[in-house]
Protein backbone atom coordinates (compact mmCIF):
# COMPACT_ATOMS: atom_id res chain seq x y z
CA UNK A 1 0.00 0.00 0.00
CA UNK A 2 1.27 3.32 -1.36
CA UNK A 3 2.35 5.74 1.65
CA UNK A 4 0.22 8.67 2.12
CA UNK A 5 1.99 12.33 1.89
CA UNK A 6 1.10 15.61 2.73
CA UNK A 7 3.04 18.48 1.45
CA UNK A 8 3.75 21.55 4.07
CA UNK A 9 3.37 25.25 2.14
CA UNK A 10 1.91 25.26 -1.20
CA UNK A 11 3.74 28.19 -3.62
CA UNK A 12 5.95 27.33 -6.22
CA UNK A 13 7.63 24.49 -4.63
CA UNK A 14 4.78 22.88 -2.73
CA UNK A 15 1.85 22.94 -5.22
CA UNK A 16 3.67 21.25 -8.20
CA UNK A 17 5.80 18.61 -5.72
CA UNK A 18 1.81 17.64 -4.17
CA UNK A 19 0.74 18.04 -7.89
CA UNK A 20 3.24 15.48 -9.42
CA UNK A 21 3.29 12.95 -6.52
CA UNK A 22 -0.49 12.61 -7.02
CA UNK A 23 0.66 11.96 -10.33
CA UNK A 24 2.22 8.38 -9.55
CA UNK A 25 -0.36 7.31 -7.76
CA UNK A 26 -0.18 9.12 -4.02
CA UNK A 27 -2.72 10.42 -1.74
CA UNK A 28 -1.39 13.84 -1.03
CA UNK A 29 -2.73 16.87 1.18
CA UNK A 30 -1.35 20.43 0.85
CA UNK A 31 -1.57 21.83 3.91
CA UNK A 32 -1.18 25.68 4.09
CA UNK A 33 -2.32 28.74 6.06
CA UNK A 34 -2.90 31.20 2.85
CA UNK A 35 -6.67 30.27 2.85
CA UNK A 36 -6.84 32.10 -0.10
CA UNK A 37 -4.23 29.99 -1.78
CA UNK A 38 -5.95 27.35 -0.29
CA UNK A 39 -8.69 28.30 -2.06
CA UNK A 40 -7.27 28.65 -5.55
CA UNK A 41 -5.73 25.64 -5.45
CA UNK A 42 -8.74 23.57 -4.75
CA UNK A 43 -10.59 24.99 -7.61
CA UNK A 44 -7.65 24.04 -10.19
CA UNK A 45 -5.62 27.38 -9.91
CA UNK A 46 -2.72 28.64 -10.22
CA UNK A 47 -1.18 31.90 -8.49
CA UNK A 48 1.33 31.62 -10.13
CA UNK A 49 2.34 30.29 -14.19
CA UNK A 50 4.60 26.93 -14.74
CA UNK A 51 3.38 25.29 -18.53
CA UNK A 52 1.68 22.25 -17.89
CA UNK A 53 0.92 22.75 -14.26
CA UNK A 54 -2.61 23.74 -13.99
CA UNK A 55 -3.76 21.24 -16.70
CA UNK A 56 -1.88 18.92 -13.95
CA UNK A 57 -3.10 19.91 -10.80
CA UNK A 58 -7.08 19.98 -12.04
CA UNK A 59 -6.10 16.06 -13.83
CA UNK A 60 -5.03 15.29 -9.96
CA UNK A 61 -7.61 16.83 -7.98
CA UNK A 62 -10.24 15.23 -10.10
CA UNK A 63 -8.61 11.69 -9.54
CA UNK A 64 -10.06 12.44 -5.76
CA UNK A 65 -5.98 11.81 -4.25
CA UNK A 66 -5.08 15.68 -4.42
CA UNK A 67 -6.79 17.72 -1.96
CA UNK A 68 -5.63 20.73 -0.35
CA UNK A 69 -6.63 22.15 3.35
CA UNK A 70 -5.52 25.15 5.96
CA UNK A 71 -5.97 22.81 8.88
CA UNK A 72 -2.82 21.09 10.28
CA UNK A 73 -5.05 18.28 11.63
CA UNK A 74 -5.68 17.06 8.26
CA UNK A 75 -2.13 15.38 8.12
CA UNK A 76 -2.48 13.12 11.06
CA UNK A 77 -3.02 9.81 8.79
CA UNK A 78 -0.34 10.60 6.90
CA UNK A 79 3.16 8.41 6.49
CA UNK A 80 5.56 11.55 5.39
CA UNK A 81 5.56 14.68 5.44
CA UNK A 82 7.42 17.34 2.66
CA UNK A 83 8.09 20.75 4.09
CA UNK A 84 8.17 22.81 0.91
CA UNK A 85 7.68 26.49 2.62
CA UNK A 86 10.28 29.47 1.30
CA UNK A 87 13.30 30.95 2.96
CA UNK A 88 13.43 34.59 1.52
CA UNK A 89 16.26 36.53 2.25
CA UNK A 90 16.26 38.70 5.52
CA UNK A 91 15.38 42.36 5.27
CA UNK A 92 18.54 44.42 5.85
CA UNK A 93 20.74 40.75 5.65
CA UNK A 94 21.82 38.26 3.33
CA UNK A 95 20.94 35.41 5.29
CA UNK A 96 17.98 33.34 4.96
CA UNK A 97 14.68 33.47 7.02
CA UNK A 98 13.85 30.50 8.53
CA UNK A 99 10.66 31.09 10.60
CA UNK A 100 8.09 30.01 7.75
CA UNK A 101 10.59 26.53 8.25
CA UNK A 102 10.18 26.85 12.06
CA UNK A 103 6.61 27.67 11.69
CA UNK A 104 5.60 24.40 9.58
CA UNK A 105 7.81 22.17 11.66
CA UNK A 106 5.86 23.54 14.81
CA UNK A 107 2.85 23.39 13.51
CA UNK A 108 3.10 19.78 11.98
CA UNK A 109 5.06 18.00 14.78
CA UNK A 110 1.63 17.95 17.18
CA UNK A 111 0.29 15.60 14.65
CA UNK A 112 2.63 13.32 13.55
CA UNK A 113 1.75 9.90 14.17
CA UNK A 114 4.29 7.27 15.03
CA UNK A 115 7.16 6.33 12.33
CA UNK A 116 6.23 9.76 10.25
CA UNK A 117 9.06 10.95 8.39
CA UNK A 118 9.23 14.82 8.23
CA UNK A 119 11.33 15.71 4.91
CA UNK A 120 13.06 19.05 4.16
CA UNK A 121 12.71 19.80 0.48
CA UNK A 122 12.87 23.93 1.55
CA UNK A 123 16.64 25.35 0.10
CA UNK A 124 18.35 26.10 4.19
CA UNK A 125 21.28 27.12 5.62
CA UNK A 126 23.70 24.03 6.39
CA UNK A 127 23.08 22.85 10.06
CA UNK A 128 19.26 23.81 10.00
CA UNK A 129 17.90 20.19 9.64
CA UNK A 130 20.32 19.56 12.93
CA UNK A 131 18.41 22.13 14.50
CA UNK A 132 14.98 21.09 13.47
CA UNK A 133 15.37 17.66 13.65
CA UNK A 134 16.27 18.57 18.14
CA UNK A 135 12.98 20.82 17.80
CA UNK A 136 11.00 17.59 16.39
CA UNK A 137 12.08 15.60 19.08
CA UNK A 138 11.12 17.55 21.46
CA UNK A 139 7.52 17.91 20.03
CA UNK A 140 7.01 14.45 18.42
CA UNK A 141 9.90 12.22 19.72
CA UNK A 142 7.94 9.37 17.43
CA UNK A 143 8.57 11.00 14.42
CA UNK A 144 12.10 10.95 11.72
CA UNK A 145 13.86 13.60 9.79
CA UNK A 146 15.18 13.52 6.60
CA UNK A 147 16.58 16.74 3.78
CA UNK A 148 15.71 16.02 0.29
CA UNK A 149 16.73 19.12 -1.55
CA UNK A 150 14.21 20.25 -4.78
CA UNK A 151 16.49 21.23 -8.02
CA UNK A 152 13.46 23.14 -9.86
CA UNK A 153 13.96 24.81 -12.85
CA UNK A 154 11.50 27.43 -13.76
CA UNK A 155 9.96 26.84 -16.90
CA UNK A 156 10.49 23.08 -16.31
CA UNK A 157 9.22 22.15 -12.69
CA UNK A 158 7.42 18.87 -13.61
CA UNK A 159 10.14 17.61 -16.04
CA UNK A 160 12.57 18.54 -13.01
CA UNK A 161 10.03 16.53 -10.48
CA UNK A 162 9.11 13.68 -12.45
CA UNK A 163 12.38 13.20 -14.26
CA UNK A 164 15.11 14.80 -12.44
CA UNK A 165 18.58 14.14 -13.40
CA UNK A 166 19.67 13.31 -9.38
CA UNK A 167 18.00 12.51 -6.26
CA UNK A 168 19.97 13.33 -3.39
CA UNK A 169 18.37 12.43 0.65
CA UNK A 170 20.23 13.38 3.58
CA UNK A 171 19.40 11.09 6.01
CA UNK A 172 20.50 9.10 9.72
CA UNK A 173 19.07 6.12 9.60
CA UNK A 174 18.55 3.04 6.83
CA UNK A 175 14.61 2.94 7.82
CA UNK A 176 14.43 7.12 6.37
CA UNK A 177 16.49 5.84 3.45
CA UNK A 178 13.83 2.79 2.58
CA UNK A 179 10.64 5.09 2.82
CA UNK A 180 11.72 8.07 1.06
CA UNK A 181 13.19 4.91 -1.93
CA UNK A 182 9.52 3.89 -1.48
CA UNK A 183 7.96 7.06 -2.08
CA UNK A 184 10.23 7.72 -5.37
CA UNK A 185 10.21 3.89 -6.25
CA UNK A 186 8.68 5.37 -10.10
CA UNK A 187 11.08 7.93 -10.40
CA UNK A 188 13.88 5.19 -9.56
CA UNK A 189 12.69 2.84 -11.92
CA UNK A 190 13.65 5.64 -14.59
CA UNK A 191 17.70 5.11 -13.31
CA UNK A 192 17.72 8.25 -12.02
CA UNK A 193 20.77 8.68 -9.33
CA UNK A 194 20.62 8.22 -6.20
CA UNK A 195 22.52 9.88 -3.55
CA UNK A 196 22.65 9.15 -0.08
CA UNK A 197 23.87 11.52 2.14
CA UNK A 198 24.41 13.05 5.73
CA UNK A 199 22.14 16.05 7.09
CA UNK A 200 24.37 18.88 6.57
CA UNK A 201 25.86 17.66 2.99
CA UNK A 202 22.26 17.52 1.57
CA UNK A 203 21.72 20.61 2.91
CA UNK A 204 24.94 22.40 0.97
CA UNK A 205 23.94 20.76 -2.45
CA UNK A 206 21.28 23.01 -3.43
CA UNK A 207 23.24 25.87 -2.59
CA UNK A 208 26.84 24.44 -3.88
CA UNK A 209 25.29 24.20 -7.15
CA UNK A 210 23.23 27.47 -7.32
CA UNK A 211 26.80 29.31 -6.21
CA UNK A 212 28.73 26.91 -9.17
CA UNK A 213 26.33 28.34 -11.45
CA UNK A 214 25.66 31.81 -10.39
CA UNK A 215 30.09 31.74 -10.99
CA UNK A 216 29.38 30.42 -14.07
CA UNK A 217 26.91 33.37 -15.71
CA UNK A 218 28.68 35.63 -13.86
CA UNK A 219 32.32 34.51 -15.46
CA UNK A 220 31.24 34.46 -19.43
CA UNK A 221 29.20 38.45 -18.26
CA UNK A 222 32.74 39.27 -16.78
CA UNK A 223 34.29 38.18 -20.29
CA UNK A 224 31.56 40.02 -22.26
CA UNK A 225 32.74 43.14 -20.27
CA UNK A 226 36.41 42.26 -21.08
CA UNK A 227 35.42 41.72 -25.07
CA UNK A 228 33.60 45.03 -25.83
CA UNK A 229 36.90 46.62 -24.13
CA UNK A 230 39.32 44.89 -26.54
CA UNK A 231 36.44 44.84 -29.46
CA UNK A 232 35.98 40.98 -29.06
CA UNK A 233 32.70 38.96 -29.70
CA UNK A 234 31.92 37.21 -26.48
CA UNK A 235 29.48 34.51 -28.25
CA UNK A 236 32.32 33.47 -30.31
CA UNK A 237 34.08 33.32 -27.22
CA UNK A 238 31.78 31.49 -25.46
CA UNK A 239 31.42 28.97 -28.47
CA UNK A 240 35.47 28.34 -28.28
CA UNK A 241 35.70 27.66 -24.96
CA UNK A 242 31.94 25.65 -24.51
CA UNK A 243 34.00 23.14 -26.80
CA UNK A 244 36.05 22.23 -23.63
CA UNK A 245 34.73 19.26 -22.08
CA UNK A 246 35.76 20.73 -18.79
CA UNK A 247 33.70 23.89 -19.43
CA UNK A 248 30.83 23.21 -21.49
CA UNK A 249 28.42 24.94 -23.61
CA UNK A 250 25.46 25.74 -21.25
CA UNK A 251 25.00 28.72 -19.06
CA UNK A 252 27.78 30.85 -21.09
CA UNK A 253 25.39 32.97 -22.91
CA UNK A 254 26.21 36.66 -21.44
CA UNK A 255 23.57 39.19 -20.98
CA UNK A 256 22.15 40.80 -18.08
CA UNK A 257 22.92 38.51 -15.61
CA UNK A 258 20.95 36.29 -12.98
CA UNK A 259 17.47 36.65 -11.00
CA UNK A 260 14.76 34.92 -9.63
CA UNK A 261 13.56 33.82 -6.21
CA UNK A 262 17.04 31.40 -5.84
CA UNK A 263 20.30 32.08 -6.97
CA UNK A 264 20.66 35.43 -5.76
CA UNK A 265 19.30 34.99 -2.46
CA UNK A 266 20.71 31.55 -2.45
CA UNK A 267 24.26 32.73 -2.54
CA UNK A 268 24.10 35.45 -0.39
CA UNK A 269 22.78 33.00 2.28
CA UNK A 270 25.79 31.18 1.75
CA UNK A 271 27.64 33.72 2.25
CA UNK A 272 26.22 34.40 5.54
CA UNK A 273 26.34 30.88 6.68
CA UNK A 274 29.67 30.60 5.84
CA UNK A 275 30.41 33.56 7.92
CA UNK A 276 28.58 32.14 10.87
CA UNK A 277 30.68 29.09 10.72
CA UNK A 278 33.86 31.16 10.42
CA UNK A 279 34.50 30.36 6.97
CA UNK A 280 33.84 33.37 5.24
CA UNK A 281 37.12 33.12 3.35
CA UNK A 282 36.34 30.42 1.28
CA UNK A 283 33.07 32.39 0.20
CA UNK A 284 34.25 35.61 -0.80
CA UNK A 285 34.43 35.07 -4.31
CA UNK A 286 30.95 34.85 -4.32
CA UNK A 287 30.33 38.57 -3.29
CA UNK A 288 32.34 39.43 -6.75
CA UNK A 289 29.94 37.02 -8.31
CA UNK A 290 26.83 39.01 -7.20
CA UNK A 291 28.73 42.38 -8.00
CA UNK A 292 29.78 41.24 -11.39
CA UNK A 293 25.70 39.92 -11.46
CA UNK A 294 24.47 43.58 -10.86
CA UNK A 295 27.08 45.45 -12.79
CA UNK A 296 25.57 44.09 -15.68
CA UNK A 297 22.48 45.58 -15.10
CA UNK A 298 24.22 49.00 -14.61
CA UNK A 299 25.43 48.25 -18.14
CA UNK A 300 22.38 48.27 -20.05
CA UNK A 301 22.01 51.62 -18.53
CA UNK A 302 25.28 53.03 -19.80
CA UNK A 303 24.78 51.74 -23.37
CA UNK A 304 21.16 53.48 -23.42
CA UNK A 305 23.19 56.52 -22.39
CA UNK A 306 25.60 56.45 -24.70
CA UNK A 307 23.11 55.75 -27.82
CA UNK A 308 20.56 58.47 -26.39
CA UNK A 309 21.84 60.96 -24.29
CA UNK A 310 23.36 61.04 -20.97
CA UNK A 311 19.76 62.99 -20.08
CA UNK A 312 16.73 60.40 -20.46
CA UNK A 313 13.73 62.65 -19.40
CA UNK A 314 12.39 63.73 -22.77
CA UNK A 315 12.79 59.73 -24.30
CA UNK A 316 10.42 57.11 -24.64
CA UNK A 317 11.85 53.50 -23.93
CA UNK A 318 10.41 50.15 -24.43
CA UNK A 319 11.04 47.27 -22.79
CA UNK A 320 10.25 43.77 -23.84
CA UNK A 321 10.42 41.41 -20.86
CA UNK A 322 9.29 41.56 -17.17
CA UNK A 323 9.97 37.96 -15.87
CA UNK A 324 13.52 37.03 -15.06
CA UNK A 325 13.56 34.23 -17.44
CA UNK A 326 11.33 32.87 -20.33
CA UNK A 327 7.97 30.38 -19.59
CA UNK A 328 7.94 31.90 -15.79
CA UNK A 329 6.27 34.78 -14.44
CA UNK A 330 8.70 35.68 -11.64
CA UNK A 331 9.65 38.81 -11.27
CA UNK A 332 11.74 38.31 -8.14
CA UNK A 333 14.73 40.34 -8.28
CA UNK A 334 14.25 39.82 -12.41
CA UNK A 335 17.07 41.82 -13.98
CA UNK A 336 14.82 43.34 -16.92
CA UNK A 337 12.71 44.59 -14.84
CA UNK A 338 15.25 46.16 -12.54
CA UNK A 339 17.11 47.96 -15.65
CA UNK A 340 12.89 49.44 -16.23
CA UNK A 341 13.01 51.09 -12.71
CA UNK A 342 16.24 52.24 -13.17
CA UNK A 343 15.44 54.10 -16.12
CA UNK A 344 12.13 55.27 -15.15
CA UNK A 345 13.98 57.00 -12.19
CA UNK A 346 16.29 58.66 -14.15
CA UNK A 347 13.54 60.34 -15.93
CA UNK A 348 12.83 58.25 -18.51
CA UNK A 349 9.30 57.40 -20.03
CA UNK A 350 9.45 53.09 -19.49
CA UNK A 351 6.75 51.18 -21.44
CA UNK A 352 6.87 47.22 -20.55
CA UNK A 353 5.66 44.01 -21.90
CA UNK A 354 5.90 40.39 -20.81
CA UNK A 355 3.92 37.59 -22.14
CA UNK A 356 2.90 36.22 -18.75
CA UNK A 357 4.77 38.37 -15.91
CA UNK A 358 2.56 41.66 -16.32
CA UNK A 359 0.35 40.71 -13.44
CA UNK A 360 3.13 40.84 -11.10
CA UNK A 361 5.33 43.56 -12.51
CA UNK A 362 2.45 46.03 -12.05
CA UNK A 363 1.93 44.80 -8.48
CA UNK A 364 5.73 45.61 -8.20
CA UNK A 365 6.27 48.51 -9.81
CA UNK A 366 2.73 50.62 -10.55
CA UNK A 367 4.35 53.57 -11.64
CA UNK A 368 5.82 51.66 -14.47
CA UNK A 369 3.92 51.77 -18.39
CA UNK A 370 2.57 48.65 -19.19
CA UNK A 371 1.61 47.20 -22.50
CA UNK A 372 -0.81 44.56 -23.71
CA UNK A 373 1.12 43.52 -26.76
CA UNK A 374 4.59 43.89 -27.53
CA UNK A 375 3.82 46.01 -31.02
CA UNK A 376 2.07 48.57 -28.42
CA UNK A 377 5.15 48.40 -26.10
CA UNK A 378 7.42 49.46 -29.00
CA UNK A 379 4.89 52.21 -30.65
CA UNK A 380 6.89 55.77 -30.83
CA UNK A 381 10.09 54.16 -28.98
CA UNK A 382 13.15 55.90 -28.92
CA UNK A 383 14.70 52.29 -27.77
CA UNK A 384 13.90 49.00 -27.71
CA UNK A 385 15.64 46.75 -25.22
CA UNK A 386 15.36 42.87 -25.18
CA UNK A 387 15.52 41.79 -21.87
CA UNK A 388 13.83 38.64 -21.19
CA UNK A 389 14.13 36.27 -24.38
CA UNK A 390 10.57 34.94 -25.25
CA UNK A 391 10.19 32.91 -28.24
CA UNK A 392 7.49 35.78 -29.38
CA UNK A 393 10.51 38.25 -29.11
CA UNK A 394 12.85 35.93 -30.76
CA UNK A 395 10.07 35.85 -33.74
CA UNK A 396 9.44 39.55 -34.39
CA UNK A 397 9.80 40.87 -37.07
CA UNK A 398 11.85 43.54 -37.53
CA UNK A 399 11.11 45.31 -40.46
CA UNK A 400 7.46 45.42 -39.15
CA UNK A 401 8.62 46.87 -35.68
CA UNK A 402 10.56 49.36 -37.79
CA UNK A 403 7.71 50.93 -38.72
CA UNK A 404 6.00 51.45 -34.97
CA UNK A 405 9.45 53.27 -33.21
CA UNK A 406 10.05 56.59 -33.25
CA UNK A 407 14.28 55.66 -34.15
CA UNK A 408 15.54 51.84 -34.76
CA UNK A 409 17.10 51.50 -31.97
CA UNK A 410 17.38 48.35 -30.08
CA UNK A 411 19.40 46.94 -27.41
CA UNK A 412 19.67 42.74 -27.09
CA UNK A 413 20.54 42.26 -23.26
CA UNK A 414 20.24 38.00 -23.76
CA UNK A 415 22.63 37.74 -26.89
CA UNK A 416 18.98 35.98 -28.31
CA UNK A 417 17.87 37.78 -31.22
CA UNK A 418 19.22 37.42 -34.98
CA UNK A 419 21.48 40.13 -35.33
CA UNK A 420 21.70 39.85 -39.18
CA UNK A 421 17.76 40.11 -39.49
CA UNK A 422 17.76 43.23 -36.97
CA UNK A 423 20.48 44.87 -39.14
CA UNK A 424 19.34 43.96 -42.66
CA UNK A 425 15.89 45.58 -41.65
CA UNK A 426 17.91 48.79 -40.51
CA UNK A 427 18.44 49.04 -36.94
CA UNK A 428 21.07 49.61 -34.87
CA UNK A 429 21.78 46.55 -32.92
CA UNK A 430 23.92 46.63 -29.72
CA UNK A 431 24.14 43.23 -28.48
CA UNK A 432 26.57 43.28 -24.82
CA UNK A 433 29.73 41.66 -25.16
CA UNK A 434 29.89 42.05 -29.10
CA UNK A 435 30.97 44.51 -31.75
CA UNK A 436 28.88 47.35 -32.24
């Protein structure tokens, strides 16, 4: 008989991991005290946009084994327990907050029955499921803990759920290690890897490999910095050196850098752990990492400068992209939409469009222009800047577009768009990291 699950915090994380194990099979509850979230997600909604996911969750809750619930006392027939809340970063810190963790695990532990297993999928400091697993006992001395980090991709949550490319538990005991192989018995059966480790190594995964790829954006943006000194092409550059096996092709596509809800708040929790543990030292590349991150941000800002004027009050600019990465509607610390404040508040007249993230960018910045299609984000532009790369932007046509701006200007802050096209339709192209 299949275990039954509940799932602890139902945003991002939570909704599609309760989602997709309903999917093989479980009985899951998502438990959370949003009621209007609650709500949403028991009528086969989304607050937030992941392709595929809706169709998913109203498939699941129709099967009868997905339900969802405010009240903790819901769990109490359940086997184990996923603790998917977030860990934003503290106001006026970089290091994590960890009372929505603190907050489930109390609120959980006074109805765990015997053997429950309690599993960490929340992104934490290292030493946190130490510290929670003494708070459990204390509560619910019956009950296990275990850390099985999420690797989510945006864009790709229930590819990344259903078929990831590692499983990794940290746990202290073989009888955590046979129930959480129970529970992902399907996925195993695909050969995914798995990796057994302790408590405080599963906890530094997630963040080991956000900070190894955060290094990795952040080194080929360093190098596009380096080429439009010396009048290089950094895609060519990136190309050449992808060829390495030891490097690889992926991530080295320079631009405006890194956002989201995880890598940058990610790393700068590291930071602060490391810190803690009096280890800052072998951190401290990192903080280049995030100032290499936001300097290219300042960039865009310079090269609208230099192809407008160094005053931007009397120009109009539009900018295509909100989200801080294709097929998501995340504005969390999104780059594009960070380089539209900016240049709002230097007097500039900002126009905006995104083809799911508008929702959210008002609600972020109101004073902002926003437009319903990207042909009326463009109309009487002084500049266009690319700054999220949508398939719809990557299909425009330029020669059309040419005919809505007010000059043909146009800035490509993802390296995404085909130059040649933009040119041979007769705009000025500045692409960062290229010749210009």
């Amino acid at each position: 008989m299949k275990p039954v699950l509940s799932v602890i915090g139902t945003g991002y994380l939570g909704a599609t991991h309760a989602a997709c194990m309903s999917s093989l099979g479980f009985t899951v509850i998502g438990v959370d005290s949003d009621s209007a979230k609650i709500d949403q997600l028991s009528r086969g909604e989304l607050p937030f946009y992941e392709p595929g996911l809706e169709e998913l969750l109203r498939q699941q809750i129709a099967s009868g084994r997905l339900t969802f619930s405010t009240d903790f006392a819901i769990i109490s027939n359940a086997d184990v327990h996923f603790i998917c809340v977030g860990t934003p970063q503290k106001e006026n810190s970089l290091a994590a907050d960890l009372s929505f963790v603190k907050g489930a695990i109390a609120s959980v532990a006074p109805h765990l029955k015997s053997g429950s297993l309690v599993v960490g999928k929340s992104t934490v400091p290292v030493g946190t499921a130490q510290e929670l697993t003494a708070i459990l006992r204390a509560i619910a001395p019956q009950a296990d803990l275990a850390w099985n980090p999420e690797f989510l991709r945006e864009g790709f949550a229930i590819e990344d759920t259903l078929r990831p490319n590692r499983l990794v538990v940290g746990v202290t005991n073989d009888r955590a290690e046979h129930i959480l192989k129970d529970v992902y018995a399907p996925i195993l059966e695909l050969g995914t890897p798995w990796i057994r480790a302790d408590l405080p190594t599963s906890e530094l995964v997630k963040v080991a490999a956000n900070s190894f790829l955060a290094t990795k954006i952040s080194f080929i943006n360093a190098m596009a910095e380096i080429c439009e000194a010396a009048g290089g092409d950094v895609t060519v550059l990136a190309q050449a050196i992808g060829y390495d096996p030891r490097i690889g092709n992926k991530f080295l596509q320079a631009g405006i850098g890194f956002g989201g809800g995880c890598l940058p708040k990610d790393i700068r929790a590291f930071m602060a752990r490391a810190e803690e543990l009096g280890a800052e030292q072998a951190l401290e590349f990192l903080r280049e990492i995030d100032a290499i991150n936001l300097r290219a941000r300042a960039r865009v800002i310079d090269v609208v400068r230099s192809m407008l004027s160094a005053d931007l009050t009397s120009y109009k600019i539009a900018v295509l992209g909100a989200a801080f990465k294709p097929e998501s509607d995340d504005v969390r610390d999104s780059p594009a939409l960070d380089i539209a404040a900016q240049l709002h508040a230097a007097g500039a007249t900002v126009t905006v469009h995104d083809p799911k993230a508008m929702a959210p960018a008002q609600k972020r910045f109101p004073t902002l222009n926003f437009a319903q299609s990207s042909q009326d984000c463009v109309a009487d532009a002084d500049i266009v800047l690319h700054l999220t790369e949508w398939k719809e932007y990557r299909e425009i046509d330029p020669s059309l577009f040419k005919t809505l701006v007010k000059r043909p200007l146009i800035i490509d802050g993802r390296n995404a768009l085909d130059r040649a096209k933009w040119t041979a339709a007769g705009w000025t192209f500045h692409a960062l990291g290229r010749k210009n």
